[in-house]
N, C-alpha and C. Protein backbone atom coordinates (compact mmCIF):
# COMPACT_ATOMS: atom_id res chain seq x y z
N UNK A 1 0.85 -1.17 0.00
CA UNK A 1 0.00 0.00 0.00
C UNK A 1 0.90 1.24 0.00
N UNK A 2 0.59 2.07 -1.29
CA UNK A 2 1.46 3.41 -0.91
C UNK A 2 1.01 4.69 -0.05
N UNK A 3 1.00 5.02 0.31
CA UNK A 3 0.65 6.15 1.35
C UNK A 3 1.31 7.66 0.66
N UNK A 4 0.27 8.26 0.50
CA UNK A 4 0.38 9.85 0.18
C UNK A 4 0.30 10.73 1.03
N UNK A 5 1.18 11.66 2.20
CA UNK A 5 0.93 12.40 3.23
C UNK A 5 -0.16 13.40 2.17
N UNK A 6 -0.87 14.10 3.12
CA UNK A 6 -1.46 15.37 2.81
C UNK A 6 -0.58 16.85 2.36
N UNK A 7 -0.81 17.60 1.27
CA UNK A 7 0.08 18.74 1.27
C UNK A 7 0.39 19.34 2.28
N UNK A 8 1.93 20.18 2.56
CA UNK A 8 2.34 20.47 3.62
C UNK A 8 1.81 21.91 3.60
N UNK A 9 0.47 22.28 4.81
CA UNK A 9 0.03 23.42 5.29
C UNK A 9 0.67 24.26 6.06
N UNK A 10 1.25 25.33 5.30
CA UNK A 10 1.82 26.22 6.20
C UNK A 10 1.57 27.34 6.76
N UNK A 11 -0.09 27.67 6.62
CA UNK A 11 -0.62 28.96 7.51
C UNK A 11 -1.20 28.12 8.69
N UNK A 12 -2.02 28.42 9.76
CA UNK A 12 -2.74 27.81 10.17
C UNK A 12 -3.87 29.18 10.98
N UNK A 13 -4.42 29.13 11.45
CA UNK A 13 -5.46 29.98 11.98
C UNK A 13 -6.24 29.37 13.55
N UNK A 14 -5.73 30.23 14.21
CA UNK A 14 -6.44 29.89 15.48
C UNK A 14 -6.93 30.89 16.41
N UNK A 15 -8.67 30.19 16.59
CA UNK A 15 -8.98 29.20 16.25
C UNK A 15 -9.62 29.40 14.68
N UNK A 16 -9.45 28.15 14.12
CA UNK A 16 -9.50 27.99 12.75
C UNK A 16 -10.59 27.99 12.12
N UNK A 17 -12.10 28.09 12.50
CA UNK A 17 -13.18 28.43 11.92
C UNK A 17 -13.27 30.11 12.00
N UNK A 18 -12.14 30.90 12.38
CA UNK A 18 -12.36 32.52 12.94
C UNK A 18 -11.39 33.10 11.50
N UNK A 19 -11.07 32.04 10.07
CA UNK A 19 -10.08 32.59 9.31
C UNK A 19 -10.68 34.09 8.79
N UNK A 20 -11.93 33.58 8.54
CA UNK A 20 -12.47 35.04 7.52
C UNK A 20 -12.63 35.85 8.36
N UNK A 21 -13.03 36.17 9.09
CA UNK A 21 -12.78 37.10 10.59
C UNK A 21 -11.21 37.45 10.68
N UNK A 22 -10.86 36.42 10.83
CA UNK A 22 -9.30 37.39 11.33
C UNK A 22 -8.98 38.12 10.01
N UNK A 23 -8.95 37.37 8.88
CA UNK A 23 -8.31 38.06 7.92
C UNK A 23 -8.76 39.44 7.30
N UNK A 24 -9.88 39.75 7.81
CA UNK A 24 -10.93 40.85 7.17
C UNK A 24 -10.54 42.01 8.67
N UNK A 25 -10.17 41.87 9.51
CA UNK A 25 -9.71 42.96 10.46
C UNK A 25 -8.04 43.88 9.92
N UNK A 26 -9.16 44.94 10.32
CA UNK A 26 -8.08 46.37 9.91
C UNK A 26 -6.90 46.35 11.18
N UNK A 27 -5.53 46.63 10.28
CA UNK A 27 -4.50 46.38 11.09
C UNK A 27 -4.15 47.81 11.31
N UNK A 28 -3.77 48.39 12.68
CA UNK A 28 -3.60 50.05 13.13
C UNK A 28 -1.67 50.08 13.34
N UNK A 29 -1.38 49.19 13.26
CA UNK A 29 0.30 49.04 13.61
C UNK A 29 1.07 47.65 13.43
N UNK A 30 1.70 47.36 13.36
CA UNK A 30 2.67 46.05 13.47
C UNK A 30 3.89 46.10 14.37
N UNK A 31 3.38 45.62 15.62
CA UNK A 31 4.51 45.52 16.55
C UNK A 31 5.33 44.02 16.10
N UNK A 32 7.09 44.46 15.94
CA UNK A 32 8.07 43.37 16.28
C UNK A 32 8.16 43.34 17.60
N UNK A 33 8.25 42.00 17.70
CA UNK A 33 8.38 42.04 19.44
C UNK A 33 9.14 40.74 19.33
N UNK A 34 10.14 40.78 20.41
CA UNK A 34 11.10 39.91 21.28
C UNK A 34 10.78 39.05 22.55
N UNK A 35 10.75 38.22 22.72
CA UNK A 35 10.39 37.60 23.59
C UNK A 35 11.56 37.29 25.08
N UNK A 36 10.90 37.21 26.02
CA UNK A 36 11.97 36.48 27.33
C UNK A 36 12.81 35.38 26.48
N UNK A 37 14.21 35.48 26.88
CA UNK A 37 15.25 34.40 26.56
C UNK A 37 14.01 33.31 27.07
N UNK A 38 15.29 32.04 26.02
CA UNK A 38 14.16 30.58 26.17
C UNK A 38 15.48 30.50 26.96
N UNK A 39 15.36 28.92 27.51
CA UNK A 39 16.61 28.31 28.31
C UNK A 39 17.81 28.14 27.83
N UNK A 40 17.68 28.26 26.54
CA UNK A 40 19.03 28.03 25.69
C UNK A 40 19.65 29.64 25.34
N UNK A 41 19.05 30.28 25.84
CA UNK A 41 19.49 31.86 25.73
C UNK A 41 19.26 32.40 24.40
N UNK A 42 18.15 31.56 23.50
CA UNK A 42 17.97 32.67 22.36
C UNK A 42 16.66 33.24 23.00
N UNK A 43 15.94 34.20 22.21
CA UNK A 43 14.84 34.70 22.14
C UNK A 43 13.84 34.57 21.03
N UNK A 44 12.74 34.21 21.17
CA UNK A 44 12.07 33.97 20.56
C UNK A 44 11.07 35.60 20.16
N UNK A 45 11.36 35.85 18.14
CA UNK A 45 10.82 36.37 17.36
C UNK A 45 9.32 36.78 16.93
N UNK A 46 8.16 37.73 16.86
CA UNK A 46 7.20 37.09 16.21
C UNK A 46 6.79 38.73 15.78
N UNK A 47 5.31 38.54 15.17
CA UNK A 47 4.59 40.14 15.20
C UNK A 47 3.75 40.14 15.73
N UNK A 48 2.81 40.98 15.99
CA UNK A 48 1.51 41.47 16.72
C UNK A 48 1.01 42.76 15.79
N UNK A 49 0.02 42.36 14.98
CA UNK A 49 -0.67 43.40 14.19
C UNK A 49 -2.00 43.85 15.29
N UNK A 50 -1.83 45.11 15.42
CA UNK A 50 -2.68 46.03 16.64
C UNK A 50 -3.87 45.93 15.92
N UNK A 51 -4.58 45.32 16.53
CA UNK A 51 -6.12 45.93 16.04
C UNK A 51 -6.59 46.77 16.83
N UNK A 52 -6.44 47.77 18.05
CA UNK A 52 -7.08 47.99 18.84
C UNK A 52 -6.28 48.34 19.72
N UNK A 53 -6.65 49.57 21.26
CA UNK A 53 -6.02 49.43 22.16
C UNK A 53 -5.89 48.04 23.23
N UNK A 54 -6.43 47.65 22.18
CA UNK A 54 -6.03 45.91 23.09
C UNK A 54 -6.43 44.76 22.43
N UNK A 55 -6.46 45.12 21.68
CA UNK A 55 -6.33 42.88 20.76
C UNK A 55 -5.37 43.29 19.23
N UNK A 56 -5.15 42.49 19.35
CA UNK A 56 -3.89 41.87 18.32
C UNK A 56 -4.00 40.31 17.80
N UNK A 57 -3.36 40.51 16.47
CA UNK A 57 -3.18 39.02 15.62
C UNK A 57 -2.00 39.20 16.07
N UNK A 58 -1.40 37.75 16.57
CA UNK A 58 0.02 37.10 16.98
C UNK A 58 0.34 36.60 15.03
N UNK A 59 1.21 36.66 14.43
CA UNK A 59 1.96 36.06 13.40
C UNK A 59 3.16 35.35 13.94
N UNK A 60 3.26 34.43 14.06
CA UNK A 60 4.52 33.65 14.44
C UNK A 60 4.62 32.30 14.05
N UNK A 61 6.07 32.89 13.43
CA UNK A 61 6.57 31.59 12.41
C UNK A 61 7.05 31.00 13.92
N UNK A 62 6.75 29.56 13.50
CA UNK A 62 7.14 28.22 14.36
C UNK A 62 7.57 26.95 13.63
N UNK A 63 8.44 25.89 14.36
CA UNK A 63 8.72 24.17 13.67
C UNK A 63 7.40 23.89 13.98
N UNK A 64 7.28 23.17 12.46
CA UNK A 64 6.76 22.15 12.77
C UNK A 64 6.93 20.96 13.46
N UNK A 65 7.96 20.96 13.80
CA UNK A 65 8.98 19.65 14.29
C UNK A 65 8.14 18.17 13.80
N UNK A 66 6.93 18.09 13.10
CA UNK A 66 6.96 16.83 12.29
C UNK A 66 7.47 17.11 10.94
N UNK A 67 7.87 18.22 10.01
CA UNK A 67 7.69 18.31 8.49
C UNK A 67 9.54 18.37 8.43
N UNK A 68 10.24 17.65 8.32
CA UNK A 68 11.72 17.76 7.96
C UNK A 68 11.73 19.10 6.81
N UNK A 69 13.04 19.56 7.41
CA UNK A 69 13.44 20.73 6.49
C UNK A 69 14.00 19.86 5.18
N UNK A 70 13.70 20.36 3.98
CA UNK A 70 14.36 19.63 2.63
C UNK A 70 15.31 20.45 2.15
N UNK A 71 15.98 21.10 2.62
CA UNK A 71 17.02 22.44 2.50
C UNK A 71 17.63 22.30 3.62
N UNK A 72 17.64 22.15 4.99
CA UNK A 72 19.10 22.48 5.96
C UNK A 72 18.78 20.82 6.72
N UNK A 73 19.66 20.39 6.38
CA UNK A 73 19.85 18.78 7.34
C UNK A 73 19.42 18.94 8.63
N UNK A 74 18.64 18.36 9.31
CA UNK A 74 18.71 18.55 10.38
C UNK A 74 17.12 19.04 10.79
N UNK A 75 16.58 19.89 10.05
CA UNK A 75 15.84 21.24 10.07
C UNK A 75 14.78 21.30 10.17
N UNK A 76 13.77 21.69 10.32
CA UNK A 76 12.42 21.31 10.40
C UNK A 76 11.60 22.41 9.86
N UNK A 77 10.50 22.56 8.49
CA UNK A 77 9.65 23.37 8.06
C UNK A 77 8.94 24.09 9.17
N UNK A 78 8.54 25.74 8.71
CA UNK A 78 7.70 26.17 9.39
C UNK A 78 6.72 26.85 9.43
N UNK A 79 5.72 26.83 10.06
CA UNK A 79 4.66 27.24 9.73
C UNK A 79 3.53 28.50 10.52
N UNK A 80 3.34 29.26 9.62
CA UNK A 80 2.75 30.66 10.51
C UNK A 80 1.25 30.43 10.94
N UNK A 81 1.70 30.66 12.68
CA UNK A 81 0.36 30.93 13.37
C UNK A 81 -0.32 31.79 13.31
N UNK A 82 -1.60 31.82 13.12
CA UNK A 82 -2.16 33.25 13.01
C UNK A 82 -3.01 33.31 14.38
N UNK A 83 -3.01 33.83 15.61
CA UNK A 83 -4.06 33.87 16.73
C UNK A 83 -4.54 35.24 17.20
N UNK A 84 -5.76 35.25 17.45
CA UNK A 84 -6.27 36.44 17.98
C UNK A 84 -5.91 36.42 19.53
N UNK A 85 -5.57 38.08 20.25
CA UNK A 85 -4.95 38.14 21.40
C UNK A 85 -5.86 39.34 21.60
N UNK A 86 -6.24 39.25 23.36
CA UNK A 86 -6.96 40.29 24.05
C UNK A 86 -5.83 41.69 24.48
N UNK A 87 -4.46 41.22 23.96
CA UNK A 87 -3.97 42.46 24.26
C UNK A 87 -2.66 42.72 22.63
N UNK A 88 -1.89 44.19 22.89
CA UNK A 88 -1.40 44.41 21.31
C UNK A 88 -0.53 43.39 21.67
N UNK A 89 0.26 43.09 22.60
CA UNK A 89 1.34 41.83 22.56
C UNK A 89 1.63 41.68 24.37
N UNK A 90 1.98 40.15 24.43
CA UNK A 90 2.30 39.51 26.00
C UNK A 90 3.38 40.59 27.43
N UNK A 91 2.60 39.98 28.16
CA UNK A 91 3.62 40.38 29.07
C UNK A 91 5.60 40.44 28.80
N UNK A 92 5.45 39.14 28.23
CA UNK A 92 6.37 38.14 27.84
C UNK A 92 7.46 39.45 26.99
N UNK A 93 7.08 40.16 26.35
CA UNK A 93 8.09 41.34 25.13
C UNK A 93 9.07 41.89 25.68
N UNK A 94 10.30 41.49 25.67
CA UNK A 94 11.37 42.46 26.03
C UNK A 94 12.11 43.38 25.20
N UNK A 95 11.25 43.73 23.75
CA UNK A 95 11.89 44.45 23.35
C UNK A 95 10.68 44.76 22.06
N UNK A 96 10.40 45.44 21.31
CA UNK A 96 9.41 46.19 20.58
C UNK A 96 9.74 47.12 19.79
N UNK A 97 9.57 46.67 18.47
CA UNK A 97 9.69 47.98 17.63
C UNK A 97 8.07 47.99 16.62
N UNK A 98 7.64 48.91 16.73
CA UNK A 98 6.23 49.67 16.53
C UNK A 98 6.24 50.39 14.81
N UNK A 99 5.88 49.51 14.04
CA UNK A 99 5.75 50.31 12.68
C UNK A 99 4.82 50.40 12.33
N UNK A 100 4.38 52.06 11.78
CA UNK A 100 3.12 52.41 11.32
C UNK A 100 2.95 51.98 10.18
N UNK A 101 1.79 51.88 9.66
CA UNK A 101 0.74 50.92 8.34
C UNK A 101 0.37 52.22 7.28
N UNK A 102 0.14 51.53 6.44
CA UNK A 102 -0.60 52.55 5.40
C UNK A 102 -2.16 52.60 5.77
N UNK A 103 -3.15 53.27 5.52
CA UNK A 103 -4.08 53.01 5.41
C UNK A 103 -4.90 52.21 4.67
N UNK A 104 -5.93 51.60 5.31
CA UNK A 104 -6.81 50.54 4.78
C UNK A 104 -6.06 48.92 4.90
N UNK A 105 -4.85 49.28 5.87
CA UNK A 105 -4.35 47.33 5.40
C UNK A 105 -5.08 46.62 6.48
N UNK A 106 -5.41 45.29 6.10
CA UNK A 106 -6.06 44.42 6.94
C UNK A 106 -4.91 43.00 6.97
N UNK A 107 -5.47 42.29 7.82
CA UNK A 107 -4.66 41.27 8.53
C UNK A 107 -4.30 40.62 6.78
N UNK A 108 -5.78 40.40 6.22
CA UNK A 108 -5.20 39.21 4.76
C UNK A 108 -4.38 39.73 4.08
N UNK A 109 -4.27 41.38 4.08
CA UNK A 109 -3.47 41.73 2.93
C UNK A 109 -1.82 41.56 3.63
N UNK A 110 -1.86 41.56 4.39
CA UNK A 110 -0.54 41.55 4.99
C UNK A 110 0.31 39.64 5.20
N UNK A 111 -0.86 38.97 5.09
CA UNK A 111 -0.82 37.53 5.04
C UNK A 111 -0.92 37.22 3.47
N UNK A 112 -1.22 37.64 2.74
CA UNK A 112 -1.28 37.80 1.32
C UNK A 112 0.26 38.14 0.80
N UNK A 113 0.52 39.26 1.41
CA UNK A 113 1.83 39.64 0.99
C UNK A 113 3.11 38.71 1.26
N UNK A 114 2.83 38.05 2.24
CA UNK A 114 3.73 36.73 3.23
C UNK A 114 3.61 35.98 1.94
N UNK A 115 2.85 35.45 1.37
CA UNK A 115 2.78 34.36 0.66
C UNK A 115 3.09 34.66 -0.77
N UNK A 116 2.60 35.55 -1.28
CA UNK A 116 3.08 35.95 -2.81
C UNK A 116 4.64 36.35 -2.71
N UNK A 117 5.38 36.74 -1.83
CA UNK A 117 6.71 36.64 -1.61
C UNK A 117 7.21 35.59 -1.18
N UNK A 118 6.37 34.25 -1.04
CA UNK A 118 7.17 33.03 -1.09
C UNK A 118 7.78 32.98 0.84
N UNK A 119 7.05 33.73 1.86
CA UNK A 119 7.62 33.83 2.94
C UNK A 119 6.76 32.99 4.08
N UNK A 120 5.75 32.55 3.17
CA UNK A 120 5.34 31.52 4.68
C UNK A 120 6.05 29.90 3.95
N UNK A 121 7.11 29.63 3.65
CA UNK A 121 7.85 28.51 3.45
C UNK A 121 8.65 29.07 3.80
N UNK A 122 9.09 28.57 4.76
CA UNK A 122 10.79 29.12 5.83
C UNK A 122 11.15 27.53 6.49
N UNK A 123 12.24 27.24 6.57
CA UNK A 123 12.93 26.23 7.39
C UNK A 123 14.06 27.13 8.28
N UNK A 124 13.51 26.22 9.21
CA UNK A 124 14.47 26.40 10.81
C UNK A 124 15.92 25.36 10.69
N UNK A 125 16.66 25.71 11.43
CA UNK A 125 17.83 25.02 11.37
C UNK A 125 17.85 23.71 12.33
N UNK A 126 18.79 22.66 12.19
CA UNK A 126 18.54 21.94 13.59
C UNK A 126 18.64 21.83 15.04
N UNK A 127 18.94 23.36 15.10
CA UNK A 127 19.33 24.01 16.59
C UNK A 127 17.76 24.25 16.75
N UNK A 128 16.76 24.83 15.89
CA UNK A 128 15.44 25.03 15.62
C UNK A 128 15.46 26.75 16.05
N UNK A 129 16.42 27.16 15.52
CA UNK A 129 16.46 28.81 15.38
C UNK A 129 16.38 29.34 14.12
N UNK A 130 15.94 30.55 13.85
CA UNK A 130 15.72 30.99 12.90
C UNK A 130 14.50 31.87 12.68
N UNK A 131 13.63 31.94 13.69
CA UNK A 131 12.46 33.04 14.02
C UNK A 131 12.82 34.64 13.80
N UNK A 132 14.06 34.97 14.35
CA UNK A 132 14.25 36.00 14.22
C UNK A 132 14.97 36.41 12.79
N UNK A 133 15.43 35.51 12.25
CA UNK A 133 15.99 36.24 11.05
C UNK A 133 14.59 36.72 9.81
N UNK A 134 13.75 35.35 9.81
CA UNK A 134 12.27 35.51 9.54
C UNK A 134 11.92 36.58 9.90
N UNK A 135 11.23 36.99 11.23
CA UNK A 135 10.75 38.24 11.43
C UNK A 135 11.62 39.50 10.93
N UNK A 136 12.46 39.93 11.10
CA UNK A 136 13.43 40.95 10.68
C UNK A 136 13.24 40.90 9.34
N UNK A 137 13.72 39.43 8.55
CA UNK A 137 12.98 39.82 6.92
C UNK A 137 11.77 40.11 6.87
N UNK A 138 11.05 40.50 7.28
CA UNK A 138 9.22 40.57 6.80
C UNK A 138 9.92 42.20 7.11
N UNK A 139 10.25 42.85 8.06
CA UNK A 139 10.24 43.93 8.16
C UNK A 139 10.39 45.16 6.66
N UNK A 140 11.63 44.80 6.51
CA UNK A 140 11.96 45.17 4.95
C UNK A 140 11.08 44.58 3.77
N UNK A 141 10.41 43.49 4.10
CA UNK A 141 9.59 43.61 2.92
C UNK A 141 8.36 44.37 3.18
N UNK A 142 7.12 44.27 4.65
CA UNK A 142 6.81 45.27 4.48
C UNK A 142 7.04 46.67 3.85
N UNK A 143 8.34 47.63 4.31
CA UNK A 143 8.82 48.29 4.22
C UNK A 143 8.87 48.48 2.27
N UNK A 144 9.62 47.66 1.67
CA UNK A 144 9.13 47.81 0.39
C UNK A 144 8.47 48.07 -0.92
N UNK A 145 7.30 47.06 0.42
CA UNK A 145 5.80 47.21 -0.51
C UNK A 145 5.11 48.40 -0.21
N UNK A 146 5.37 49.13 0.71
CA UNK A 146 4.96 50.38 1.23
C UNK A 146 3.82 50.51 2.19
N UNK A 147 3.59 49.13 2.68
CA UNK A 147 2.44 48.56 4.17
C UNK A 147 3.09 49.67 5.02
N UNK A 148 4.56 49.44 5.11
CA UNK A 148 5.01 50.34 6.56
C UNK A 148 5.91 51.67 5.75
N UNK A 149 5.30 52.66 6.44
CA UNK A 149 5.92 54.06 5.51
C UNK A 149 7.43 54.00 6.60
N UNK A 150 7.14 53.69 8.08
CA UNK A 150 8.52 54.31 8.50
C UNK A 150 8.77 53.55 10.14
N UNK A 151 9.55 53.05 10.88
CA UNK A 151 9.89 53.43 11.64
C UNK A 151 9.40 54.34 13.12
N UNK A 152 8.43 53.71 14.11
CA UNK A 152 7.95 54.62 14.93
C UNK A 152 8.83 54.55 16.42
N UNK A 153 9.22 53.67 16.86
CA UNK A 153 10.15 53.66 17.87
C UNK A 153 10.40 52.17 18.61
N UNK A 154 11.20 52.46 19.45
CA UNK A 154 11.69 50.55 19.63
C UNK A 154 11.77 50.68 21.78
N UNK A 155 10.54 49.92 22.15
CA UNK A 155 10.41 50.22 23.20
C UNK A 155 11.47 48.51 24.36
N UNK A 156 12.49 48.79 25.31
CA UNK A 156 12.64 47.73 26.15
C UNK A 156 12.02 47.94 27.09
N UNK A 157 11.37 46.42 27.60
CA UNK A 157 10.74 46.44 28.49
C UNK A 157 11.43 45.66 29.71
């Protein structure tokens, strides 16, 4: 018997009947944010698109740790969470940089843009780092496409 895995899904939405909802919300900012060192002393990468003085879409590339990387030995594919949050980003942020939006962008167009640039297919290394170089590239491509006109400030917490 041959066995065909299922195509490898790399958005996901949670929770996942809320896609057309999340994706249809107007985004007011895109916080980068840094996370508390993990135990191994990196920090973990992600965004927080502001909807609000208090809820946010989390974007964060993560391993899959079942999908082997087919590009770095070792490595494991990864795949972007999309979750709705009651605040713009966690206690958890030790570090924040705040870029303003153009008008009218919403969560899909900005998840739209991830994908027509080929950026929700990312592999992690076998250390399973690599979040932050991900996030930092989205920055400049925002920046490109002209989502983010500039630079608003970079807060430690």
């Amino acid at each position: 018997m041959n066995y065909t895995p299922p195509p490898f899904q790399s958005i996901h939405f949670v929770p996942a009947n809320e896609e057309v909802d999340i994706r249809s919300r107007p985004v007011k900012a895109i916080h980068v944010v840094t996370h508390d060192p993990l135990p191994d002393g990196a920090n973990h990468w992600c965004f927080y698109l502001q909807l609000s003085s208090g809820a946010s879409i989390c974007v964060n590339m993560v391993l899959t740790y079942s999908s082997p990387s087919t590009i770095l030995p070792g490595g494991s594919k990864g795949n972007i969470i999309l979750s709705a949050l009651p605040s713009i980003y966690p206690s958890s942020a030790t570090k924040t940089i705040c870029l303003r939006v153009c008008a009218n962008l919403t969560v899909g167009r900005v998840l739209d843009l991830l994908v027509q640039s080929g950026r929700d297919k990312y592999d992690f290394n076998s250390e399973g780092r690599g979040c932050r170089m991900w996030t930092t590239d989205q920055i400049a491509l925002h920046r490109a496409t002209a989502q983010t006109p500039s630079q608003q400030g970079t807060r430690h917490h």
